[in-house]
Protein backbone atom coordinates (compact mmCIF):
# COMPACT_ATOMS: atom_id res chain seq x y z
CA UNK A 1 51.69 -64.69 24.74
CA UNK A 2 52.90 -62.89 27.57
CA UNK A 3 56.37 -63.28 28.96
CA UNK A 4 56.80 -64.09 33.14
CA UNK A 5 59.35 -65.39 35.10
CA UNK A 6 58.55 -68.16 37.68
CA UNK A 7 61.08 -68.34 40.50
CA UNK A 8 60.93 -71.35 42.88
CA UNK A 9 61.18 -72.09 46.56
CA UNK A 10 63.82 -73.16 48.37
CA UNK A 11 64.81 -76.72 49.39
CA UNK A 12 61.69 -78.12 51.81
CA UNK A 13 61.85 -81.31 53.87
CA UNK A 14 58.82 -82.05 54.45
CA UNK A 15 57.12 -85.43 57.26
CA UNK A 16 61.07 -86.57 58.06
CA UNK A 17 62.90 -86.06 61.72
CA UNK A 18 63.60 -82.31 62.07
CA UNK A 19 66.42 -82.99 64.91
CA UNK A 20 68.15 -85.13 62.13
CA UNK A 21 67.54 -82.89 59.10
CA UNK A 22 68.52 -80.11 60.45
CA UNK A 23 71.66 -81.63 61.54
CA UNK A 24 72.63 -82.74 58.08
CA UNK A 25 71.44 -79.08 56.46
CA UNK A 26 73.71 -77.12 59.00
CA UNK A 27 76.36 -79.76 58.41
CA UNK A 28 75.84 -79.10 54.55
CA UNK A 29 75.45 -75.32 54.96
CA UNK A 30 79.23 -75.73 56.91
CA UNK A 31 77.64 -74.07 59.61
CA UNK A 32 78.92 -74.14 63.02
CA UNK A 33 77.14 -71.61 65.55
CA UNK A 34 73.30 -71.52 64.76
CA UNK A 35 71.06 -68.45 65.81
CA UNK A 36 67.67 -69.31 66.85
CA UNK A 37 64.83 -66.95 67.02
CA UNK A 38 61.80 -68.31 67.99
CA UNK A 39 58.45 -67.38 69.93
CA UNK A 40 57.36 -67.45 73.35
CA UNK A 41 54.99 -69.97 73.27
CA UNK A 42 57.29 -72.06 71.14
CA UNK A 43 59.85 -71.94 73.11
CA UNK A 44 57.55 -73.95 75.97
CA UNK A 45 57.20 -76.94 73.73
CA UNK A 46 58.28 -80.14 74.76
CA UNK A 47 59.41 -80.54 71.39
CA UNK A 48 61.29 -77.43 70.51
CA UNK A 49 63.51 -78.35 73.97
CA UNK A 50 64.02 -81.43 72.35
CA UNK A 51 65.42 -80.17 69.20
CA UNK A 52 67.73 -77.73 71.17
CA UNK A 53 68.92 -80.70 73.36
CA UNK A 54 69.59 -83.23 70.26
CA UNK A 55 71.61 -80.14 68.38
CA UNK A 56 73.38 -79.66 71.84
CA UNK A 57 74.42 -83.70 71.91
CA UNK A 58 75.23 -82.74 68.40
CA UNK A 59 78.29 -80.43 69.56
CA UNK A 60 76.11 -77.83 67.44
CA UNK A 61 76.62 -74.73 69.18
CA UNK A 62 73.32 -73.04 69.32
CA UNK A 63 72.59 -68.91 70.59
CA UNK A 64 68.42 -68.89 71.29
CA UNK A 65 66.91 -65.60 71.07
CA UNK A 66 63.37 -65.94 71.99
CA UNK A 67 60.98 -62.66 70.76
CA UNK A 68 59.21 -61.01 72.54
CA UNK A 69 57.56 -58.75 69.73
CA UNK A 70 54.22 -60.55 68.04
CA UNK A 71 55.84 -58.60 64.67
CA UNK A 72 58.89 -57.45 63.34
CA UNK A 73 59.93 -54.19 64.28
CA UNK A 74 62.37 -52.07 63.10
CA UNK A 75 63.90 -52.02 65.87
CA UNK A 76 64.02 -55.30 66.71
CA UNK A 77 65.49 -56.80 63.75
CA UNK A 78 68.45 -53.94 64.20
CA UNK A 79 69.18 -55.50 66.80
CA UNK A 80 68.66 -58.94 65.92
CA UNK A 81 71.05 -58.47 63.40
CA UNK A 82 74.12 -57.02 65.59
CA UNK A 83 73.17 -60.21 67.74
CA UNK A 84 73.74 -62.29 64.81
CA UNK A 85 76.60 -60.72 63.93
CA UNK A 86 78.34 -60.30 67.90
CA UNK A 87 77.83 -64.06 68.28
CA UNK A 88 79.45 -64.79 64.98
CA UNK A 89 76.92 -67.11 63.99
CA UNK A 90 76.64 -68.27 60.14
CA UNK A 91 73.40 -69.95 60.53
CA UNK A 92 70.15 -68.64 61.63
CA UNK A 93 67.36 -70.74 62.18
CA UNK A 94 63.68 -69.56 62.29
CA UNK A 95 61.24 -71.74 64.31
CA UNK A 96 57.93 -70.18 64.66
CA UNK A 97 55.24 -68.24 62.35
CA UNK A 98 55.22 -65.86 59.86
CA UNK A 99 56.22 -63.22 62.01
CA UNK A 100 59.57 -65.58 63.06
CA UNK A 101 60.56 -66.20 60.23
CA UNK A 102 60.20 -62.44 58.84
CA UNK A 103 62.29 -61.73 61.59
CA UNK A 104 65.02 -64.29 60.69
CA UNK A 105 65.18 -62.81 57.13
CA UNK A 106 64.86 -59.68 57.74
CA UNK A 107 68.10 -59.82 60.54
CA UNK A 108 69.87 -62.58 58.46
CA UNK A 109 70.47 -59.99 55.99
CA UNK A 110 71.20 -57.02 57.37
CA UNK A 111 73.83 -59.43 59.15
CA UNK A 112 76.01 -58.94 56.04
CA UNK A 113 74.60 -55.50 55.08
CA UNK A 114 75.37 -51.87 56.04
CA UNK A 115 72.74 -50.08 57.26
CA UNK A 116 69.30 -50.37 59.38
CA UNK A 117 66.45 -51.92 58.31
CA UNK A 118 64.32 -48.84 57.50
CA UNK A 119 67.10 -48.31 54.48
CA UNK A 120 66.05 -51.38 52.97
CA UNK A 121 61.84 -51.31 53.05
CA UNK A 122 59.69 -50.55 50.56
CA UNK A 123 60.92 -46.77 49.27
CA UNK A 124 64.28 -47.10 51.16
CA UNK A 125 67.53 -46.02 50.21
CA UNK A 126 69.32 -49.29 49.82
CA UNK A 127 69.28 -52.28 48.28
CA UNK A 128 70.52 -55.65 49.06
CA UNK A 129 73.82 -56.04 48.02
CA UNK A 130 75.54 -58.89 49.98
CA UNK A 131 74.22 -62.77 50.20
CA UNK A 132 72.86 -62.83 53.69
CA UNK A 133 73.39 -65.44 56.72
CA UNK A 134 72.25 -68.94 55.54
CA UNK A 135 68.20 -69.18 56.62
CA UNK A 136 66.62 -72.62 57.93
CA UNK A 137 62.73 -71.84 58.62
CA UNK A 138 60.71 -74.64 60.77
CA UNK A 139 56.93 -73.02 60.33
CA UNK A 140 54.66 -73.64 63.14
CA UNK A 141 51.57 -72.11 61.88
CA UNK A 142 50.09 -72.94 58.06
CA UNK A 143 49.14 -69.32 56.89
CA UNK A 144 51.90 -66.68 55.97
CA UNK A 145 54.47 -68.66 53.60
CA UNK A 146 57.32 -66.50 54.66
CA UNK A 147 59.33 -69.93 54.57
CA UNK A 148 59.47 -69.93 50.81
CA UNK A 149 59.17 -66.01 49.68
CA UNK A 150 61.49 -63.80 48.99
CA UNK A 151 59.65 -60.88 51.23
CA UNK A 152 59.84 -59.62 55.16
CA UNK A 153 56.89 -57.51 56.53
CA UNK A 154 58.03 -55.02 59.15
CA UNK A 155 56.93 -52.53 61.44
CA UNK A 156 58.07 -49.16 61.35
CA UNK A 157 56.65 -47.94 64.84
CA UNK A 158 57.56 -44.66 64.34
CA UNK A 159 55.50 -43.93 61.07
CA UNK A 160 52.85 -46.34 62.12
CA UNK A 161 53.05 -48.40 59.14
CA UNK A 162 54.04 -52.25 57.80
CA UNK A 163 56.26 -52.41 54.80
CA UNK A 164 58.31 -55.26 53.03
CA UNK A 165 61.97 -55.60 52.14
CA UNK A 166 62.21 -57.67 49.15
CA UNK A 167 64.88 -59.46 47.25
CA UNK A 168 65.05 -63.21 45.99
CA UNK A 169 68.16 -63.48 48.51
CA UNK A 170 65.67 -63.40 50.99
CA UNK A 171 64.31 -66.88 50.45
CA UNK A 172 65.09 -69.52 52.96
CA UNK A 173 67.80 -71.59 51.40
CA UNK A 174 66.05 -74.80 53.71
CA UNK A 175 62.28 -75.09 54.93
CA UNK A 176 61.43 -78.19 57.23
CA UNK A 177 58.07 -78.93 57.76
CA UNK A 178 57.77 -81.14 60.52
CA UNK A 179 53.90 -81.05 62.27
CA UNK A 180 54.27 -81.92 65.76
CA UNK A 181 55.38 -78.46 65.67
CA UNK A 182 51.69 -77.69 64.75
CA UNK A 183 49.67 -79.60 67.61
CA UNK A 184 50.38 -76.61 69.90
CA UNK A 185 49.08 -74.15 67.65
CA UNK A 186 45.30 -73.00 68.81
CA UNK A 187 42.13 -72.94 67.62
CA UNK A 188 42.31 -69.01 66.55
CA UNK A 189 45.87 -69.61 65.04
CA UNK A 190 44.88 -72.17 62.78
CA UNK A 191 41.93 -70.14 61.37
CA UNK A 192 43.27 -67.31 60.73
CA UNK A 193 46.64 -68.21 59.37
CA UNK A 194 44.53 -70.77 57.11
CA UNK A 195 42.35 -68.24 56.10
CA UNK A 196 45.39 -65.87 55.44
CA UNK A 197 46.60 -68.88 52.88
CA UNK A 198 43.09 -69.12 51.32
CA UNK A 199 43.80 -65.28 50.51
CA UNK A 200 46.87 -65.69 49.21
CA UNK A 201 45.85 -68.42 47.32
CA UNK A 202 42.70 -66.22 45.65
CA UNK A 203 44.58 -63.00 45.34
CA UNK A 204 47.13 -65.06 43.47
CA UNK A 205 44.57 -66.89 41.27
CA UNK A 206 42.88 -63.65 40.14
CA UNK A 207 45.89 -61.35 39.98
CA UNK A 208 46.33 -60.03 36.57
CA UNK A 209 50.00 -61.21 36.82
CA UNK A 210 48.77 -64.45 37.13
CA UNK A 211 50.99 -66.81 34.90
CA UNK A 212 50.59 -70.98 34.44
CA UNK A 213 53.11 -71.66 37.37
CA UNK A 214 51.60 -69.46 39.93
CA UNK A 215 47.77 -70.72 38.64
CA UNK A 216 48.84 -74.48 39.02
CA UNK A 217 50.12 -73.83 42.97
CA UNK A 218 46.67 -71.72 43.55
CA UNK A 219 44.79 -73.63 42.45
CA UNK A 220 45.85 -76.57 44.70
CA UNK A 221 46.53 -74.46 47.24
CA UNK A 222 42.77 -73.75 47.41
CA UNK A 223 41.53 -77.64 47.15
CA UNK A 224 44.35 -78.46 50.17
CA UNK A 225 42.50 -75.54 52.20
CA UNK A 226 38.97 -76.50 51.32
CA UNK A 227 39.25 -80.33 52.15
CA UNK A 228 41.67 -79.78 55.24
CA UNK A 229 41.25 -76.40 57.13
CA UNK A 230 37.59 -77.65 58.67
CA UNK A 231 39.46 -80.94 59.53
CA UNK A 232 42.28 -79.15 61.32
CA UNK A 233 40.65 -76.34 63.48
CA UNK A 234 37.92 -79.30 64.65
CA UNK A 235 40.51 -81.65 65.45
CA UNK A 236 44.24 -80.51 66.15
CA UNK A 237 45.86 -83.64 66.72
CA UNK A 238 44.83 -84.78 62.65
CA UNK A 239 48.72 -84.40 61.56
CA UNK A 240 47.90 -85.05 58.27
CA UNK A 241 45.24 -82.08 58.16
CA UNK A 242 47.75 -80.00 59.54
CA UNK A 243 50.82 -81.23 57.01
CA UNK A 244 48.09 -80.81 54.36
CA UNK A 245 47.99 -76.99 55.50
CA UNK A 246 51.31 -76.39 55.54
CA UNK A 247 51.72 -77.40 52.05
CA UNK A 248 49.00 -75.70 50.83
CA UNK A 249 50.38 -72.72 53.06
CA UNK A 250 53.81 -72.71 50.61
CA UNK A 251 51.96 -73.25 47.33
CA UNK A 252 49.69 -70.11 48.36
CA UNK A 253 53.07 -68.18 49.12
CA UNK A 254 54.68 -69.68 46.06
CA UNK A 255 51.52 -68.62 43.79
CA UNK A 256 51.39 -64.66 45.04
CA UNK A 257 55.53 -64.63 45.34
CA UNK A 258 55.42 -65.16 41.43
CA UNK A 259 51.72 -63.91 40.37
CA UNK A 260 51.07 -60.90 42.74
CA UNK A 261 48.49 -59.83 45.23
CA UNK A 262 45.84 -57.80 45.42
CA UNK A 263 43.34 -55.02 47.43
CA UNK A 264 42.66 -57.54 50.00
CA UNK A 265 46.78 -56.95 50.93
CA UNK A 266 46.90 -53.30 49.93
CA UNK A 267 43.89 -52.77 52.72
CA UNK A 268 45.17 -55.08 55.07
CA UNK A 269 48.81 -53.92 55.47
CA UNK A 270 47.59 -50.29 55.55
CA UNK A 271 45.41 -51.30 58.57
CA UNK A 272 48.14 -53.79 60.20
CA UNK A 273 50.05 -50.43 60.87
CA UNK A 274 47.68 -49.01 62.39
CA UNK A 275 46.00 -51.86 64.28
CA UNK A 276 47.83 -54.68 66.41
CA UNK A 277 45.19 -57.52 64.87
CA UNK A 278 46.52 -60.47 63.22
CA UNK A 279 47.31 -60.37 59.59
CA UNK A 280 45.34 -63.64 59.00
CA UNK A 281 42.42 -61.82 60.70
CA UNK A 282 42.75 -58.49 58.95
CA UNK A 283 42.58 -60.57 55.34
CA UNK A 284 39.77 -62.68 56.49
CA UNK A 285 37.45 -60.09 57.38
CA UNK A 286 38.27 -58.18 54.17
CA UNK A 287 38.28 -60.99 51.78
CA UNK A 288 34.66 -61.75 51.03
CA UNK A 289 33.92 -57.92 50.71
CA UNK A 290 37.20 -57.90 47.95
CA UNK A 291 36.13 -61.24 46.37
CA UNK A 292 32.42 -59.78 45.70
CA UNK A 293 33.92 -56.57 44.16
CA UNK A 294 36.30 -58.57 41.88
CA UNK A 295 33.97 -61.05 40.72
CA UNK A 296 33.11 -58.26 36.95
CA UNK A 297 36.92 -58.32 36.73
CA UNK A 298 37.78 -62.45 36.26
CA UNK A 299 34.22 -64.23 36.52
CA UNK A 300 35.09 -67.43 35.16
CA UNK A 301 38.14 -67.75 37.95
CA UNK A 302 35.79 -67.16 40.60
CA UNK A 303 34.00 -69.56 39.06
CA UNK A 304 36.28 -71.92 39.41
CA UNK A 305 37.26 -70.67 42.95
CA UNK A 306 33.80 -71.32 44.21
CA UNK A 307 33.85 -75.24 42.58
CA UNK A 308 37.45 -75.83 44.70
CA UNK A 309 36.11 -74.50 47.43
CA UNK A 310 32.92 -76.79 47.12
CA UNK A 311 30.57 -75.40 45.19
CA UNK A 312 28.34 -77.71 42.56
CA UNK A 313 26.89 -74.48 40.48
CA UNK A 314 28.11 -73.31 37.52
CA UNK A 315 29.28 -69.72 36.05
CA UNK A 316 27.94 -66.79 37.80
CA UNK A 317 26.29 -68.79 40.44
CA UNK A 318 29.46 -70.56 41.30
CA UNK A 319 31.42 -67.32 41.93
CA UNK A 320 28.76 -66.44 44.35
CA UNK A 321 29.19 -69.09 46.10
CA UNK A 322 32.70 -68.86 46.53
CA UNK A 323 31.75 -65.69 48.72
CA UNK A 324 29.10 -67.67 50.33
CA UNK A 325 31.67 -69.89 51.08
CA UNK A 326 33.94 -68.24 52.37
CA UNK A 327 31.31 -65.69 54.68
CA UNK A 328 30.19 -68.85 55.97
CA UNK A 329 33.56 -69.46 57.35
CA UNK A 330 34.49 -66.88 58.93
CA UNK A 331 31.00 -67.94 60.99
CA UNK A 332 32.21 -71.40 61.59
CA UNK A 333 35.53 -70.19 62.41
CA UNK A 334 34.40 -67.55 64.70
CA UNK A 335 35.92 -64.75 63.22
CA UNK A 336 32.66 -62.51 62.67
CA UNK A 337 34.14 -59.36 64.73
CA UNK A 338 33.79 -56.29 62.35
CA UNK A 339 36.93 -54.03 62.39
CA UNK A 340 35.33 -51.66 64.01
CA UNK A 341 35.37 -53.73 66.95
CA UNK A 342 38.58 -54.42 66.53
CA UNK A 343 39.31 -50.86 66.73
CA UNK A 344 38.91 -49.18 63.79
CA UNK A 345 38.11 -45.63 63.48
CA UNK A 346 36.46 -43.14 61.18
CA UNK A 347 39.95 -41.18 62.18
CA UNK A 348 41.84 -43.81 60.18
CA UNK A 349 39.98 -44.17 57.44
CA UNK A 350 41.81 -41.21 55.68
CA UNK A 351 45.36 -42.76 56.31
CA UNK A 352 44.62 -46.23 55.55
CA UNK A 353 43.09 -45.34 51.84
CA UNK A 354 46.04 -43.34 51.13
CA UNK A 355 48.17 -46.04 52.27
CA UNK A 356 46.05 -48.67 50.50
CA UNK A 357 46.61 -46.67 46.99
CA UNK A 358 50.38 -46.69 47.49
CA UNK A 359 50.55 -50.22 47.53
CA UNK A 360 53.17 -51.97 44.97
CA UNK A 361 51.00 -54.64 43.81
CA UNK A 362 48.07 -52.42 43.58
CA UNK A 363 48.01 -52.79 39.56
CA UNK A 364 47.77 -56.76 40.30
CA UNK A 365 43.82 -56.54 41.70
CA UNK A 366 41.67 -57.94 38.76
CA UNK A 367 39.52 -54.70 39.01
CA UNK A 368 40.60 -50.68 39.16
CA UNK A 369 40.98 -50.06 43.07
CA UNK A 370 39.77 -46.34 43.94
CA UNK A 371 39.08 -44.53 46.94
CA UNK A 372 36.15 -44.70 47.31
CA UNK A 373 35.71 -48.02 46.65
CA UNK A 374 38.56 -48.90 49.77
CA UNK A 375 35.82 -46.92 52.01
CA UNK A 376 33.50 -49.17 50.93
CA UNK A 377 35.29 -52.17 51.67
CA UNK A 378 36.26 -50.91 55.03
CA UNK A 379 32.42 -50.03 55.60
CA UNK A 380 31.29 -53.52 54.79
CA UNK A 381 34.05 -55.15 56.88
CA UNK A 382 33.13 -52.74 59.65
């Protein structure tokens, strides 16, 4: 029997008062001066106001930095984290997406380590060394998981790629889920960013790292998605749809933090630096094209991924119609834009397969990713 280690998220609150809770977790965290990053379009909600107002009445001294990047950048978190560390703050608070909360991490700990960012991404110089700033994440969107992983994506304009910085200190120490932060989010958010959980969820399931802890939040993770992600995007004031998503959101995040991901990932981060598309997106339109070349590799799990996902056929017919499925989705869900209208180019081909090869979790993809078989993913997903 193989050996694995299994390494759980944080604490999550999840359908109580966020005002309150996160009063109690900052009192319980001894923290005094809170750092809050946060999103544009967040920061209009009635309901994000209220939860600076309540801290306020609190005698919680809060410092609001609202984003204006859609991802991390170098650059950005460098200075995110002299902000944290100029205002003395020992808190910082992440309310907002994936990209938010990456941000929050990422600046969190370089708060309390030397260096820039670049040092610390994927093929850096430096490790993490120091614990870093105390992290509360409030997700707004159900797709990335960054809320309960011990990864941060980032930018590096420069060199026109998206790497990670990862360490376990990374993980949020508190995640509150709380949905009326989630009526706001639109129609294109919540498909994508579901559809970016469904990947995670399948890349997780069919990893070869797989393991019985990572299967058993997959798994789930995939029946949450298939009963509730139709419900949400067709009616956006179902809060239970939407908490439904959120939890299957962090059990995707929990399954590929601990299990691995796959080709889907290796393509998709390769074209993230060179294209300013969603991630969701990117993994949507490559998924069904990955899923159809994996099927030889793990049958009997797509199997089963086509019966959670709805399917009433057995064996070989079943795993087709998990890609069925899942084509038929992006249709519903009006993501049918090719890359190539997104902007891809037979320039970037060249870079984003030699990117897509370097890939850590590369060796995780059920079946032997080469070349030529990324050009033909990219050619179907065209």
């Amino acid at each position: 029997m193989s050996s694995y280690v299994f390494q759980p998220p944080g604490r999550i609150y999840c359908g109580a008062d966020t005002v309150e809770i996160v009063a109690d977790c900052c009192r319980e965290l001894k923290g005094k001066r809170i750092f809050v990053i946060t999103g544009r379009h967040v920061s209009k909600i009635p309901y994000f106001v209220e939860i600076m107002e309540t801290l306020a009445s609190k005698q919680i001294v809060c410092r609001t930095y609202i984003s204006p990047q859609a991802e991390p950048t170098v650059e950005g978190v460098d200075a995110l984290a002299e902000a944290v560390r100029e205002e003395a703050c020992d808190i910082v608070m992440a309310i907002g997406g994936g990209s938010i909360i990456d941000q929050a991490k990422a600046a969190a700990m370089l708060a309390t380590n030397e260096g820039g960012i670049r040092e610390y991404l994927f093929g850096g110089s430096k490790s993490v060394e120091n614990p870093p700033v105390p992290v509360i994440a409030i997700p707004t969107t159900a797709g990335s998981g960054s809320e309960v992983t011990a990864a941060a994506v980032i930018e590096d304009e420069a060199r026109q790629v998206k790497l990670s910085v990862t360490n376990r200190l990374l993980i949020p120490q508190m995640v509150i889920v709380d949905t009326k932060l989630h009526r706001e989010m639109p129609f294109s958010v919540t498909v994508s960013t579901g559809m970016d959980a469904l990947t995670h969820a399948i890349e997780a399931y069919t990893s070869k790292r797989a393991n019985p802890f990572s299967d058993m939040y997959a798994k789930e993770a995939i029946t949450l998605i298939a009963h509730n992600l139709p419900v949400a995007a067709q009616n956006p004031d179902q809060l239970e749809a939407r908490r439904n998503m959120e939890i299957a959101s962090m059990m995707a995040a929990a399954a590929f933090a601990n299990g691995g991901l796959g080709a889907v990932h290796g393509i998709s981060q390769a074209v993230g630096g060179l294209l300013p598309i969603p991630h969701g997106l990117a993994n949507a339109l490559l998924l069904p094209h990955v899923m159809e070349m994996n099927i030889p590799g793990c049958p009997e799990r797509y199997a089963e991924i086509g019966k959670l996902l709805g399917s009433t056929r057995h064996g070989a017919e079943a795993a087709e119609d998990a890609v069925t499925i899942v084509k038929q989705w992006l249709k519903d869900y009006e993501m049918e834009k090719g890359l190539g209208q997104l902007g891809l180019t037979e320039e970037m081909v060249p870079r984003i397969v030699r990117e897509t090869m370097a890939y850590r979790l590369l060796d995780c993809n059920p079946v032997p990713l080469t070349e030529d078989k990324v050009k033909y993913i990219l050619d179907k997903a065209w």
